[in-house]
Protein backbone atom coordinates (compact mmCIF):
# COMPACT_ATOMS: atom_id res chain seq x y z
CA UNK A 1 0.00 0.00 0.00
CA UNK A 2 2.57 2.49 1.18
CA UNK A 3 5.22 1.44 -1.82
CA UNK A 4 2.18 2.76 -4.08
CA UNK A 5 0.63 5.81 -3.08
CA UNK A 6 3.11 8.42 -2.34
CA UNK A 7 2.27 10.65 0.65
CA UNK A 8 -0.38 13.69 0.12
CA UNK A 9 -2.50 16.04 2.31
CA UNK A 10 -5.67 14.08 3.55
CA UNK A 11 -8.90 14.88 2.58
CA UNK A 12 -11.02 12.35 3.42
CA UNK A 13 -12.94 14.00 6.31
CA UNK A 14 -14.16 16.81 7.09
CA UNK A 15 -11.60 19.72 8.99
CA UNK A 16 -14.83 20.28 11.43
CA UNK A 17 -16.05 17.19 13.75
CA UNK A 18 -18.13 16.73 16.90
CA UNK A 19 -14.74 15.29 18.12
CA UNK A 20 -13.06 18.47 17.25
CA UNK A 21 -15.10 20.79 18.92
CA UNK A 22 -14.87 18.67 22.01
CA UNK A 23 -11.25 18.88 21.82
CA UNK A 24 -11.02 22.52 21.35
CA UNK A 25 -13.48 22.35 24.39
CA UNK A 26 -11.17 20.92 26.57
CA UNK A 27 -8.34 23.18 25.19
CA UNK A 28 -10.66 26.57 26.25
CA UNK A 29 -10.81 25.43 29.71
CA UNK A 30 -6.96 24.16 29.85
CA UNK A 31 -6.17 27.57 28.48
CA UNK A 32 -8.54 29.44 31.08
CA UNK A 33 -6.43 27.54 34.10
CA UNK A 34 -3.30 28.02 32.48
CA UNK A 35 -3.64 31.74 32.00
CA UNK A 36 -4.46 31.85 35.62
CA UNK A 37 -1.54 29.84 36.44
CA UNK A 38 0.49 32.25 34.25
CA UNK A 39 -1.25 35.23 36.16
CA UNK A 40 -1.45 34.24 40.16
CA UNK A 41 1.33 31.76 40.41
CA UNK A 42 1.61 27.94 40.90
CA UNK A 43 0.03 27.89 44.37
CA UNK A 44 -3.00 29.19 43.15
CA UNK A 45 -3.78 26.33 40.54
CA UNK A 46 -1.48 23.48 41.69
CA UNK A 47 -0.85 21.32 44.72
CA UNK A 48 2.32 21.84 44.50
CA UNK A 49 4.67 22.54 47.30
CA UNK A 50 8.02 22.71 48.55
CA UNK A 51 7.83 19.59 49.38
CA UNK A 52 6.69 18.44 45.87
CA UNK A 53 8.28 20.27 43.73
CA UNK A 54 7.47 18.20 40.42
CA UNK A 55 3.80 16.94 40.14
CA UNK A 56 1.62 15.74 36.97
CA UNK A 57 3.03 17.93 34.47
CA UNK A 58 6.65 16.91 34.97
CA UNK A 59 5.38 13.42 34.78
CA UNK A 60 2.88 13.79 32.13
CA UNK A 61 3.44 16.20 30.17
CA UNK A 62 7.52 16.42 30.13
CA UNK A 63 8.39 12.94 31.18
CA UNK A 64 6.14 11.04 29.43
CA UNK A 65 5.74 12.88 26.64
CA UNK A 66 9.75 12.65 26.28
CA UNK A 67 9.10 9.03 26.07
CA UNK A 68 6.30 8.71 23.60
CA UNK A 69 8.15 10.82 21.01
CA UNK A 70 10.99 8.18 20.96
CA UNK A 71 9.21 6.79 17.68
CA UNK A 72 10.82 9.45 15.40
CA UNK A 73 14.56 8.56 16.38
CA UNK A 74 13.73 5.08 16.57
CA UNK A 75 11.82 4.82 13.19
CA UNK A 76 14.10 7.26 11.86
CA UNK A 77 17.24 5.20 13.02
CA UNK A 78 15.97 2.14 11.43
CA UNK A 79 14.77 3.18 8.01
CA UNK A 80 17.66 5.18 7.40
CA UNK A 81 20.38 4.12 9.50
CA UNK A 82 19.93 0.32 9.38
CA UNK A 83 18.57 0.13 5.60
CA UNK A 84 14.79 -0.32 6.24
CA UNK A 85 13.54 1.33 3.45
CA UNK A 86 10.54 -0.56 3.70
CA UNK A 87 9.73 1.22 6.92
CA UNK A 88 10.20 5.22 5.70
CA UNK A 89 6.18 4.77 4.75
CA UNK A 90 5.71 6.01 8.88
CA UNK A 91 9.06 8.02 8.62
CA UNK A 92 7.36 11.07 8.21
CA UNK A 93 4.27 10.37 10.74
CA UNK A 94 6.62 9.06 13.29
CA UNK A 95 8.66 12.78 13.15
CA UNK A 96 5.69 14.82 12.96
CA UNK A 97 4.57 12.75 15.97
CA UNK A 98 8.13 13.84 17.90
CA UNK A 99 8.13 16.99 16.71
CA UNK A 100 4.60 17.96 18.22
CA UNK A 101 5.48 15.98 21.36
CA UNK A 102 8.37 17.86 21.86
CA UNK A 103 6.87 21.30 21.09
CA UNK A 104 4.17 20.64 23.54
CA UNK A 105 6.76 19.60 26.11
CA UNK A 106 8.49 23.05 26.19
CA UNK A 107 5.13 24.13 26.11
CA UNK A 108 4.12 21.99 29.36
CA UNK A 109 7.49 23.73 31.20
CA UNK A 110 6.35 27.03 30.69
CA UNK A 111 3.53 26.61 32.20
CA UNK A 112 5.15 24.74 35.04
CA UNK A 113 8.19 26.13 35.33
CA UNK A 114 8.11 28.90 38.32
CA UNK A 115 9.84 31.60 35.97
CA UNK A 116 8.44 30.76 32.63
CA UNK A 117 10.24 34.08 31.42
CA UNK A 118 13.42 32.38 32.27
CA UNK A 119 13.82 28.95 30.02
CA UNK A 120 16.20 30.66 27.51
CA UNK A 121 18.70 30.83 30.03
CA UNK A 122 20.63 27.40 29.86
CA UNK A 123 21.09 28.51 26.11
CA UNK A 124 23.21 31.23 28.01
CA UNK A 125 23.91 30.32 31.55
CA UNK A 126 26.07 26.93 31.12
CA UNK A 127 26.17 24.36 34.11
CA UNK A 128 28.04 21.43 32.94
CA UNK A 129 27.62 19.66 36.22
CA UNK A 130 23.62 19.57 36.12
CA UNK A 131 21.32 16.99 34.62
CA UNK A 132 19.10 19.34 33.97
CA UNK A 133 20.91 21.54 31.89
CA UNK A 134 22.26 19.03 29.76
CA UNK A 135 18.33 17.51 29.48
CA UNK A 136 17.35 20.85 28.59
CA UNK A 137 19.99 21.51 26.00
CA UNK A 138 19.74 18.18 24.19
CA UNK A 139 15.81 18.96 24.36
CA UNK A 140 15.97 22.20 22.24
CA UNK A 141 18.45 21.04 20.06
CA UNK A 142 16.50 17.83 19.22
CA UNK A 143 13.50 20.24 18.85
CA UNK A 144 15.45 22.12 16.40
CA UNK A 145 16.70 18.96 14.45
CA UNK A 146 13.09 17.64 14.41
CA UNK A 147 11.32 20.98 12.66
CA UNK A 148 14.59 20.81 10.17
CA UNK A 149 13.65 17.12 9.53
CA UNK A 150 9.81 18.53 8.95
CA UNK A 151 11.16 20.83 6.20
CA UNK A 152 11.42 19.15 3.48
CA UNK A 153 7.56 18.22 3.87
CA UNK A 154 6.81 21.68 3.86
CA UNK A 155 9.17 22.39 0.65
CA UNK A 156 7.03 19.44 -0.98
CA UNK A 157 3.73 20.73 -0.21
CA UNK A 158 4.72 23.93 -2.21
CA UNK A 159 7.08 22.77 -4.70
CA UNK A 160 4.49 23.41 -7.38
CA UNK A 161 3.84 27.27 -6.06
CA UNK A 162 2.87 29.75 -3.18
CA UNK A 163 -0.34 30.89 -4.44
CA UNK A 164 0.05 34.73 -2.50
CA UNK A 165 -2.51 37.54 -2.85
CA UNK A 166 -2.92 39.99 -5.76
CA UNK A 167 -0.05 42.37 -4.24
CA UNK A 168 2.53 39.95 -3.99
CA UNK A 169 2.23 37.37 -6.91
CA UNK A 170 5.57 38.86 -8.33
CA UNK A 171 7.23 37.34 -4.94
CA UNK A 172 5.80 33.77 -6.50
CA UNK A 173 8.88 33.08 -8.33
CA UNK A 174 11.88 33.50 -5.51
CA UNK A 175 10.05 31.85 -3.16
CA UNK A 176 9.41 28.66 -5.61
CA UNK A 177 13.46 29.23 -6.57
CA UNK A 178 14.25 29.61 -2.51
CA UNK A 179 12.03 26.26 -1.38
CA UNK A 180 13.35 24.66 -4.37
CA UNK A 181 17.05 24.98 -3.03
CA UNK A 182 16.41 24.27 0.26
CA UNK A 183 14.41 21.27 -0.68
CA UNK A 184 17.87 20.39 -2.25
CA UNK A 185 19.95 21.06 0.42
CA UNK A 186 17.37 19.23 3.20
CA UNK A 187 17.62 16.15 1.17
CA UNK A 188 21.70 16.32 1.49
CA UNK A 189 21.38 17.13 4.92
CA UNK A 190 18.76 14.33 5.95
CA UNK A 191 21.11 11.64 6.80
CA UNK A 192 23.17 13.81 9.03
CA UNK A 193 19.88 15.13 10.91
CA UNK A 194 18.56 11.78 11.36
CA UNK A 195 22.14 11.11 13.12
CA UNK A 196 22.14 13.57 15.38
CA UNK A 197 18.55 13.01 16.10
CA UNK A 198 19.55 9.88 18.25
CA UNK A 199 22.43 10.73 19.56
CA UNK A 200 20.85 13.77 21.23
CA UNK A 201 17.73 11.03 21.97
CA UNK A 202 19.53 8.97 23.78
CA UNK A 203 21.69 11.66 25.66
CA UNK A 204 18.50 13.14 27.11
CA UNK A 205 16.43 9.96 27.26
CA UNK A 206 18.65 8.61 30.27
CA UNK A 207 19.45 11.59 31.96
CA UNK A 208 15.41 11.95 32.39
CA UNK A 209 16.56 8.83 34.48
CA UNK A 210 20.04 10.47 36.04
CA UNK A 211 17.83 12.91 37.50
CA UNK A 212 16.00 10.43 39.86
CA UNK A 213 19.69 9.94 41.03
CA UNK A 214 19.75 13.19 42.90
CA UNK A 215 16.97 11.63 45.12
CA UNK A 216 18.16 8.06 46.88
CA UNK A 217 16.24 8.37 50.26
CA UNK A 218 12.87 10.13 48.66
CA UNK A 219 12.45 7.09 46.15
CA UNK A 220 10.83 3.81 46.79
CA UNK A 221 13.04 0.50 46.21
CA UNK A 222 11.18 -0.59 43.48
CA UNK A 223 12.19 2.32 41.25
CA UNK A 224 15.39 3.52 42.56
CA UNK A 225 18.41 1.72 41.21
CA UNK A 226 21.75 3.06 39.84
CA UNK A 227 20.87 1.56 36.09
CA UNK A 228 18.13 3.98 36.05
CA UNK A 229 19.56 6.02 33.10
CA UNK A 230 19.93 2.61 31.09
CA UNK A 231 16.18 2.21 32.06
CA UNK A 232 15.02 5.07 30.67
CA UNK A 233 16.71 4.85 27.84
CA UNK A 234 15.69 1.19 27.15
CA UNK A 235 12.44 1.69 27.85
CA UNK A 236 12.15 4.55 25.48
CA UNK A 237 13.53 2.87 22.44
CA UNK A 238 11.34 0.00 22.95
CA UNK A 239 8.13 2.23 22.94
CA UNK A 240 9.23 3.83 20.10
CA UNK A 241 7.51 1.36 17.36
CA UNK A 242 4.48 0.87 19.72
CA UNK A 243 3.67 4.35 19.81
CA UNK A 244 4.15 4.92 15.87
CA UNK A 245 2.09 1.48 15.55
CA UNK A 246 -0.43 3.08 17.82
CA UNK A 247 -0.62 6.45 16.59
CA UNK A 248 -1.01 5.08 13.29
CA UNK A 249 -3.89 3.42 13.74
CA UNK A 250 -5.42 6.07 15.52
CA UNK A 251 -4.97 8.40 12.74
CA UNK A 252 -6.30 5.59 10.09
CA UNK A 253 -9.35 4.83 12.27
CA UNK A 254 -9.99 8.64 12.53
CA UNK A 255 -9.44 9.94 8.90
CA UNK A 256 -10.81 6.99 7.22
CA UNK A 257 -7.68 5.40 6.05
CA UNK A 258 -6.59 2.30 5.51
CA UNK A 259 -4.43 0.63 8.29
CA UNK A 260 -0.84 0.21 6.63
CA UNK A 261 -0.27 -3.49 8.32
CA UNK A 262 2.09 -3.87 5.24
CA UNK A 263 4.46 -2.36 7.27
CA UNK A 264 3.11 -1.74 11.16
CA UNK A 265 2.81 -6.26 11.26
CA UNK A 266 7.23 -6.28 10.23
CA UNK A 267 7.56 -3.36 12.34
CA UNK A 268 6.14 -4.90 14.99
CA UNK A 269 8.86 -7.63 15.24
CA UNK A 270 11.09 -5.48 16.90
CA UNK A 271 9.35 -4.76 19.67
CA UNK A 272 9.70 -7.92 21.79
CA UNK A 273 12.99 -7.56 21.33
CA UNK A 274 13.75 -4.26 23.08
CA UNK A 275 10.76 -5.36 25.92
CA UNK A 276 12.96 -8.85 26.56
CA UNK A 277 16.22 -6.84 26.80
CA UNK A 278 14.58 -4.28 28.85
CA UNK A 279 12.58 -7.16 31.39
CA UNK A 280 15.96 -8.80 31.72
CA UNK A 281 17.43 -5.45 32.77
CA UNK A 282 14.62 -4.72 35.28
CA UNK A 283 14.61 -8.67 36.62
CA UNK A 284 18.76 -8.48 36.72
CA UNK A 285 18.52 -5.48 38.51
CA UNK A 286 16.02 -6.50 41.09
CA UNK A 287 17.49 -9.64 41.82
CA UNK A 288 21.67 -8.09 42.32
CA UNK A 289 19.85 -5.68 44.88
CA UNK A 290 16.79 -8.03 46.49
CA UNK A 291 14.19 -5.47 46.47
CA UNK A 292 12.00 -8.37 45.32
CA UNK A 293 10.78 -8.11 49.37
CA UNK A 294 8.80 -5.55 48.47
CA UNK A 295 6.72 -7.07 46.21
CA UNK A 296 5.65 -9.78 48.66
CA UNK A 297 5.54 -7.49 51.87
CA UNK A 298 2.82 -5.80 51.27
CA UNK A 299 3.86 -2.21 50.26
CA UNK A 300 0.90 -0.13 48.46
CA UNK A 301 2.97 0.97 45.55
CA UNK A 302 3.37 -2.78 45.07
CA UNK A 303 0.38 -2.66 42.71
CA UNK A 304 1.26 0.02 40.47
CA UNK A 305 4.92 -1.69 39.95
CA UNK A 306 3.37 -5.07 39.43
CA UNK A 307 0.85 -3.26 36.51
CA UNK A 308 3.69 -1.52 34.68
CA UNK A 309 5.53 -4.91 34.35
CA UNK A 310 2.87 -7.16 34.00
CA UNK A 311 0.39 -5.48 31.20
CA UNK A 312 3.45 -3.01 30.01
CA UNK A 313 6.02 -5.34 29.75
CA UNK A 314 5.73 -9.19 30.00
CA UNK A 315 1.91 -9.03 28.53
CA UNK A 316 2.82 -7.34 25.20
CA UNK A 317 6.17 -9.16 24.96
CA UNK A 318 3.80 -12.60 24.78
CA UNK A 319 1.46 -11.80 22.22
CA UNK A 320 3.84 -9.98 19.81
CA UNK A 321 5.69 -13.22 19.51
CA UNK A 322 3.07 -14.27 17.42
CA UNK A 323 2.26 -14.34 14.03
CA UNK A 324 -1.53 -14.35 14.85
CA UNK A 325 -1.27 -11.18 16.82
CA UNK A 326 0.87 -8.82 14.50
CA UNK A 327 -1.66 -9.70 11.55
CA UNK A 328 -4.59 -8.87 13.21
CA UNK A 329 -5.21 -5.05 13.52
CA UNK A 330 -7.03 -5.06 16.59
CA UNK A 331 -4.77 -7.47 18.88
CA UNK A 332 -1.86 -5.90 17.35
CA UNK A 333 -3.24 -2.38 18.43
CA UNK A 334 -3.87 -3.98 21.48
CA UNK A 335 -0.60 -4.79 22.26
CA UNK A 336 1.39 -2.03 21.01
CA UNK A 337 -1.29 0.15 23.43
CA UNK A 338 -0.57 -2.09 26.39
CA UNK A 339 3.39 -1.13 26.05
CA UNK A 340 2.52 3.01 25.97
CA UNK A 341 0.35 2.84 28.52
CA UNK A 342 3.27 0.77 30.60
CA UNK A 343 5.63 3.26 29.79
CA UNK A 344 3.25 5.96 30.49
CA UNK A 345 2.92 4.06 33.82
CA UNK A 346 6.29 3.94 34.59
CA UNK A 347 7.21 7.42 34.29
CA UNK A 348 4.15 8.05 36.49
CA UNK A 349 5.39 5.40 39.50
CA UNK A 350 9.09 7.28 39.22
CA UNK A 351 8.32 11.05 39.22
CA UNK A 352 4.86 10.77 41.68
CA UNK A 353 4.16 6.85 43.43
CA UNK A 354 7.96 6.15 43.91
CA UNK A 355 8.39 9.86 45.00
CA UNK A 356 7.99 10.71 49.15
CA UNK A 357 9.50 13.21 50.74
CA UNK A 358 10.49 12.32 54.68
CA UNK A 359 8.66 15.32 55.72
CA UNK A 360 6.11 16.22 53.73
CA UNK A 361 3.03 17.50 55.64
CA UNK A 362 0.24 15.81 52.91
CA UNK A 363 0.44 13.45 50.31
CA UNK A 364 0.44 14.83 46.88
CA UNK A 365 -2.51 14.67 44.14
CA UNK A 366 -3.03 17.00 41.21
CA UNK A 367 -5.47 19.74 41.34
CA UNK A 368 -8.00 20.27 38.60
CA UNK A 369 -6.24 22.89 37.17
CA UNK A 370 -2.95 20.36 36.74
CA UNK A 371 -5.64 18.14 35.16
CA UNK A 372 -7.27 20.39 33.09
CA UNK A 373 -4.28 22.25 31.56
CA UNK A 374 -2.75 18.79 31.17
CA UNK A 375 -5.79 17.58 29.08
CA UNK A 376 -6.00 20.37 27.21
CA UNK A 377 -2.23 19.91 25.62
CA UNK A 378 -2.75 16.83 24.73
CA UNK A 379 -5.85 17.67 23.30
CA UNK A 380 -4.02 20.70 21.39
CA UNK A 381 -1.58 17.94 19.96
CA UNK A 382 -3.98 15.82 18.53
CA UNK A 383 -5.51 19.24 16.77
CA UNK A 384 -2.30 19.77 15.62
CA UNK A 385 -1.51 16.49 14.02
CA UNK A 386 -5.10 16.58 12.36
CA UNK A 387 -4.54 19.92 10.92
CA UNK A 388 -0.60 18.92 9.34
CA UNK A 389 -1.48 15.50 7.75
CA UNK A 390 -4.86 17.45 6.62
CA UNK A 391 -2.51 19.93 4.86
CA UNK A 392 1.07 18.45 4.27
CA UNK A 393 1.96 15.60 2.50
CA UNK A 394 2.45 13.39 5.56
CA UNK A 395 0.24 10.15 5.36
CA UNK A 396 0.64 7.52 2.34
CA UNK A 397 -2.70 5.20 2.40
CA UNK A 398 -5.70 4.29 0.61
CA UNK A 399 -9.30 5.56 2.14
CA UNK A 400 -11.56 2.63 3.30
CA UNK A 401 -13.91 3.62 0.06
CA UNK A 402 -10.95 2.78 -2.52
């Protein structure tokens, strides 16, 4: 399907749905909190405290959103890196994926960040000794890398002409000449872009982890361990084809496309491969420092650790080694689901379950406005996506009436 039909803006629904003005619902009353936020402070939407610094929008919104973007380097990486050509069909829905998810993560840190005026300043202000500073540099750098892999997709959606008003039709021709040479240049530069897309992936992916580091007698057992950078970044890479697999079929479902299980079924091979090396790392780990106690002891975070391994890890990692299950469009859905939601888990247990303070006065839940501004980003993403594959050439597949 994908070899056949190159990619092109779809227009197989309509820009206006009863699902889109429920999403831009949800995105008025995110915006109406966050303004406030912006306004009165963090104490006057958030739970937040000293005691809690980080709450649902670190974990959400930066953390796991970190994660779930891993599909561009990964699906990047392997169609271009490791020769899968067959695979470059998602290439482009897989980056446009990253790129939102890591626009709406600097997006998320404005709004939690308690200077929001004041996140240029590591581009400026160098601190070679934090985690943070190095997260935050790879972050806008891989942001920048991702809108100059985007590019070319622009240049292609206006190879053929700008079509400007009356008054500046004679500006027409240079900016056809100008896209036309930086279409040229963006497909010399691709290869190197795709490069430094995971190395600065993987830099940041485990530091997300090195900064739990900083923390040994706040976090619980189960999460705490010295490998945690090697965690993080395992666990990213191996949601990276779930979450292109998932988003995929999302999208398909939604715009009344074809599922492309010509290439999401092969793709899907990989996965149990990164979840077994990533189980054995987790299983190694517990067993060289026995915190396998507190699974049987009767800890209440035992639960939410035995959840993320169970139906995020081990679950998943069974049915994808079949043949059955990666034809099938719903189990294969089904699985690839079950390993975002366990990484979405994870990052949850690490930055709030595994996360208590010796003297905090209250435990920590988020307030409706964390909720609500939290919704209403994600919610903003998904507008996003719809509008760029309804207007760019991002998507290649046949609509369920062909």
């Amino acid at each position: 399907m994908s070899a056949e039909i190159a990619p092109r803006p779809v227009r197989t629904v309509p820009c206006f749905t009863s699902g889109v003005f429920a999403l831009l619902a949800v995105v008025a009353v995110g915006g109406i909190f966050a303004a406030w936020r912006l306004i009165s402070g963090l104490s006057a939407v958030t739970n937040l405290s000293d005691q809690y610094p980080w709450g649902l929008w670190i974990a959400v919104d930066v953390a796991t959103g970190v994660a779930l973007a891993a599909g561009g380097f990964t699906t990047g990486a392997l169609a271009y890196v490791f020769g899968g050509e067959r695979y470059r069909a998602v290439v482009r829905s897989a980056l446009l994926t990253a790129m939102l998810g890591y626009t709406f993560v600097a997006v998320g840190l404005l709004v939690d960040l308690g200077r929001p005026y004041a996140i240029w300043h590591p581009m400026i202000y160098w601190q070679g000794n934090s985690v943070l500073f190095e997260v935050g540099i790879c972050v806008m750098s891989y942001l920048a890398v991702l809108y100059l892999e985007f590019l070319p997709i622009v240049v292609e959606r206006y190879k053929d002409g700008v079509a400007l008003p009356r008054p500046f039709t004679a500006l027409g021709r240079p900016i056809h000449s100008a896209l036309t040479l930086t279409g040229r240049v963006m497909d010399r530069a691709l290869p190197f872009l795709i490069l430094a897309g995971v190395v600065l992936s993987c830099l940041h992916q485990s530091s997300l982890g090195t900064l739990m580091l900083i923390a040994p007698t706040k976090m619980h057992a189960l999460w705490f361990t010295p490998i945690s950078p090697l965690l993080f970044l395992m666990s990213a890479i191996a949601v990276g084809y779930p979450m292109v697999i998932v988003e995929s079929m999302i999208a398909s479902r939604s715009l009344k496309l074809e599922p492309e299980m010509d290439v999401l079924g092969p793709l899907a091979r990989f996965i149990p491969v990164f979840l077994g090396l990533y189980l054995a790392m987790k299983v190694g780990d517990m067993s060289i420092r026995g915190t396998w106690r507190h699974l049987v002891g009767g800890s209440p975070v035992a639960p939410w650790f035995a959840a993320e391994m169970i139906g995020g890890v081990a679950t998943p990692l069974f049915m994808l080694l079949f043949r059955r299950v990666r034809r099938s469009p719903p189990l294969l859905f089904a699985a690839a689901l079950m390993v975002v939601l366990g990484v979405a888990l994870n990052r949850l247990n690490v930055f709030l379950v595994a996360y208590s303070p010796p003297f905090a006065a209250k435990a920590y839940f988020p307030s409706p406005g964390e909720i609500a501004v939290t919704a209403a980003l994600i919610s903003t993403l998904v507008l996003a996506y719809r509008f760029t594959v309804m207007n760019f050439p991002v998507i290649a597949g046949r609509s369920r009436a062909s």
